[in-house]
C-alpha atoms as a PDB file:
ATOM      1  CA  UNK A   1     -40.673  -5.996  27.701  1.00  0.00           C
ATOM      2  CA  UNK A   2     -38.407  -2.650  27.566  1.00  0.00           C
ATOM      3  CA  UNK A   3     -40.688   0.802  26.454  1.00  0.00           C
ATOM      4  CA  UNK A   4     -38.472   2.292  23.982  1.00  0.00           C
ATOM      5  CA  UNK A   5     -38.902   6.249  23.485  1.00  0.00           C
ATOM      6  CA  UNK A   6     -36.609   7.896  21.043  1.00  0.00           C
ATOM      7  CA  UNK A   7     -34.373   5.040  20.554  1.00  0.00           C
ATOM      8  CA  UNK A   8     -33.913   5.326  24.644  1.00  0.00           C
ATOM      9  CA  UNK A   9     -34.879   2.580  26.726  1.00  0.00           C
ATOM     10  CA  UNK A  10     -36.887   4.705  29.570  1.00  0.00           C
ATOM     11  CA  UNK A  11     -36.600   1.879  32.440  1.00  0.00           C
ATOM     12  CA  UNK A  12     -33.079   0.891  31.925  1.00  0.00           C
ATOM     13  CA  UNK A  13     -31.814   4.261  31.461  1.00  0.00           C
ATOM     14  CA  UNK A  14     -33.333   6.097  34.563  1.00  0.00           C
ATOM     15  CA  UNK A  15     -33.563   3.152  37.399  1.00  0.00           C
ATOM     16  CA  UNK A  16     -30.519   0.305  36.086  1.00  0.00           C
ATOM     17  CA  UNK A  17     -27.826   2.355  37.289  1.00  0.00           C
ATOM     18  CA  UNK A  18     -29.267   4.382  40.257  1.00  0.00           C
ATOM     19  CA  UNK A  19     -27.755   3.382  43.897  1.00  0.00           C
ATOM     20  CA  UNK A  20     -30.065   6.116  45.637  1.00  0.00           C
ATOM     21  CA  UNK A  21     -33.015   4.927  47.546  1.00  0.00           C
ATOM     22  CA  UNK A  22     -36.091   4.785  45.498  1.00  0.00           C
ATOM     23  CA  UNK A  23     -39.681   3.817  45.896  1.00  0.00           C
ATOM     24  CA  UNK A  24     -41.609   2.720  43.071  1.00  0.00           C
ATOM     25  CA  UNK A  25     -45.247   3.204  43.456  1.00  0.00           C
ATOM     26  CA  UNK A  26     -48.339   2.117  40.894  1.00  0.00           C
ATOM     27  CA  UNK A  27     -51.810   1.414  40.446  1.00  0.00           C
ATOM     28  CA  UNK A  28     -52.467  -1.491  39.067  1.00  0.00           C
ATOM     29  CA  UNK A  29     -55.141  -0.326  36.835  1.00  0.00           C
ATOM     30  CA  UNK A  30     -53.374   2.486  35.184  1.00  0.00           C
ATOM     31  CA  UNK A  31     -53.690   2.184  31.681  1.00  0.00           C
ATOM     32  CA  UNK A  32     -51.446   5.178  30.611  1.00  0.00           C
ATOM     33  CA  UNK A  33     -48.312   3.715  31.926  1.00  0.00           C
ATOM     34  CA  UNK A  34     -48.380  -0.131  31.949  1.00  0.00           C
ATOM     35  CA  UNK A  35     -47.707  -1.625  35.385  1.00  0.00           C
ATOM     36  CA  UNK A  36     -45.619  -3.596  34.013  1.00  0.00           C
ATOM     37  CA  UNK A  37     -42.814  -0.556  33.503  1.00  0.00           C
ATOM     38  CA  UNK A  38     -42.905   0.108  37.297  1.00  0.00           C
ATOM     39  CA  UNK A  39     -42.773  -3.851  37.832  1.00  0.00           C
ATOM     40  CA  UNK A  40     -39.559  -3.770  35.216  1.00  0.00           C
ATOM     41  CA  UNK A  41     -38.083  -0.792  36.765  1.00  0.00           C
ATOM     42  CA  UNK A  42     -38.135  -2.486  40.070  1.00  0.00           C
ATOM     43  CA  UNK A  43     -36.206  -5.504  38.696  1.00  0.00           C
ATOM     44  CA  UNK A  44     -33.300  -3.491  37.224  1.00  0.00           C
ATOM     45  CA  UNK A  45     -32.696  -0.714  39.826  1.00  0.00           C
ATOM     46  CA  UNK A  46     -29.151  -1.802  41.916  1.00  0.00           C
ATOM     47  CA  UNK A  47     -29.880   0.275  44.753  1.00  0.00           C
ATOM     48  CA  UNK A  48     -32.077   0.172  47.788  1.00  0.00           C
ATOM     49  CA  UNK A  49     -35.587  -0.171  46.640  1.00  0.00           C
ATOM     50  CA  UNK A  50     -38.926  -0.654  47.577  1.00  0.00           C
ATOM     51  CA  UNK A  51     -42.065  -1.435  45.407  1.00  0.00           C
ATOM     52  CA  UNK A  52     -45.604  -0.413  46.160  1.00  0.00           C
ATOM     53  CA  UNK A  53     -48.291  -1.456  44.359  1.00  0.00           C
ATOM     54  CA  UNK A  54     -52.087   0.009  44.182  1.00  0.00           C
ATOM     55  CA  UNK A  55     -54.785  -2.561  43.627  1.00  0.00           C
ATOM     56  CA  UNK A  56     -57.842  -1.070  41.729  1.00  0.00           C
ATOM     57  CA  UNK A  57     -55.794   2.559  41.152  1.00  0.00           C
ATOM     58  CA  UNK A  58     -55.250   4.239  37.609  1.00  0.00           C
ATOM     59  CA  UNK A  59     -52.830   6.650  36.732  1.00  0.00           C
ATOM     60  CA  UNK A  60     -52.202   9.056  39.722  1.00  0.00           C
ATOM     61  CA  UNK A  61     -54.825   8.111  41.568  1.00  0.00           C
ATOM     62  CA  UNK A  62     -52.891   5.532  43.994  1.00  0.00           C
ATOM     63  CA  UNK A  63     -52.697   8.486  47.010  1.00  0.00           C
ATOM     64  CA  UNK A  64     -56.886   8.559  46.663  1.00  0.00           C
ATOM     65  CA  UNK A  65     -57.852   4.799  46.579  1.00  0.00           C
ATOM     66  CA  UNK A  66     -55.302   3.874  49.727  1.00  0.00           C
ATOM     67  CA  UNK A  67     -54.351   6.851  51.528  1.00  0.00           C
ATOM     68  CA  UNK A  68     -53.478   5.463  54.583  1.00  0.00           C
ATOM     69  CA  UNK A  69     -50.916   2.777  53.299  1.00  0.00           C
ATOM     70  CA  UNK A  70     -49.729   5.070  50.994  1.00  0.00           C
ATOM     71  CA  UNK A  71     -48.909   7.662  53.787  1.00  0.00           C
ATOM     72  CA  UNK A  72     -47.686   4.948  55.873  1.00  0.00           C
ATOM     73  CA  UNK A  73     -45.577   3.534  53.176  1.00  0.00           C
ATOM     74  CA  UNK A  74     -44.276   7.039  52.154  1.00  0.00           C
ATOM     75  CA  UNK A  75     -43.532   8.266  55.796  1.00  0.00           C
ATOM     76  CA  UNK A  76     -41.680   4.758  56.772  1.00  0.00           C
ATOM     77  CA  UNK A  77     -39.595   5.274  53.406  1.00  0.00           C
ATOM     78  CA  UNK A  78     -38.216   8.687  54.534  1.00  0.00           C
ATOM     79  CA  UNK A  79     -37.908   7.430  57.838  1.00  0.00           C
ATOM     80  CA  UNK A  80     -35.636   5.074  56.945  1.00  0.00           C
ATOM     81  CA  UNK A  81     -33.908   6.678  53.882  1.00  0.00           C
ATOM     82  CA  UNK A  82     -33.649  10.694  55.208  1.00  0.00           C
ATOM     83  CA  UNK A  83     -32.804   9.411  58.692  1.00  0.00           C
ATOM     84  CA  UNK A  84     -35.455  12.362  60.144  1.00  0.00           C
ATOM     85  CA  UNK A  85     -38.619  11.539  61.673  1.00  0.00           C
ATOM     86  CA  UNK A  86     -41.951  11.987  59.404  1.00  0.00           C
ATOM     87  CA  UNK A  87     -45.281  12.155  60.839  1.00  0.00           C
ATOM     88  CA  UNK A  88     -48.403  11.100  59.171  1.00  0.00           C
ATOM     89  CA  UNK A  89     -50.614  14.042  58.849  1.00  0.00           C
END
């Protein structure tokens, strides 16, 4: 399913074309912005990309209910992408 907005199609538009590194994280139990978007997103993007989902978080709450993977996923990203050491703090 594409989210239209304005006659746009939001996932295709912003992640189908992009060749930048990008991680995708969600909650699982957001109901604001269906998982499903972030799940879509994932499937166009071209570039390097990484998905990371929540179990049991809602909308912006996926740093709270796993902080440690979500700092170790975050950090490792960088690592890999910026090329410059991150520590987890």
């Amino acid at each position: 399913m594409v989210y239209p907005h304005n006659g746009i199609h939001i996932v295709e538009s912003t992640v189908k074309k992009n060749k930048l590194p990008i991680l995708l994280v969600h909650g699982t139990d957001d109901d604001f912005v269906p998982c499903e978007m972030t799940r879509q997103g994932y499937a166009v993007c071209s570039g390097p990309k990484e998905l990371m989902l929540i179990v049991g978080a809602d909308h912006g709450t996926s740093f709270l209910v796993d902080t440690p993977r979500y700092k170790q996923t975050v950090f490792a990203f960088l690592n890999r992408t910026v090329g410059e050491e991150h520590e987890l703090l």
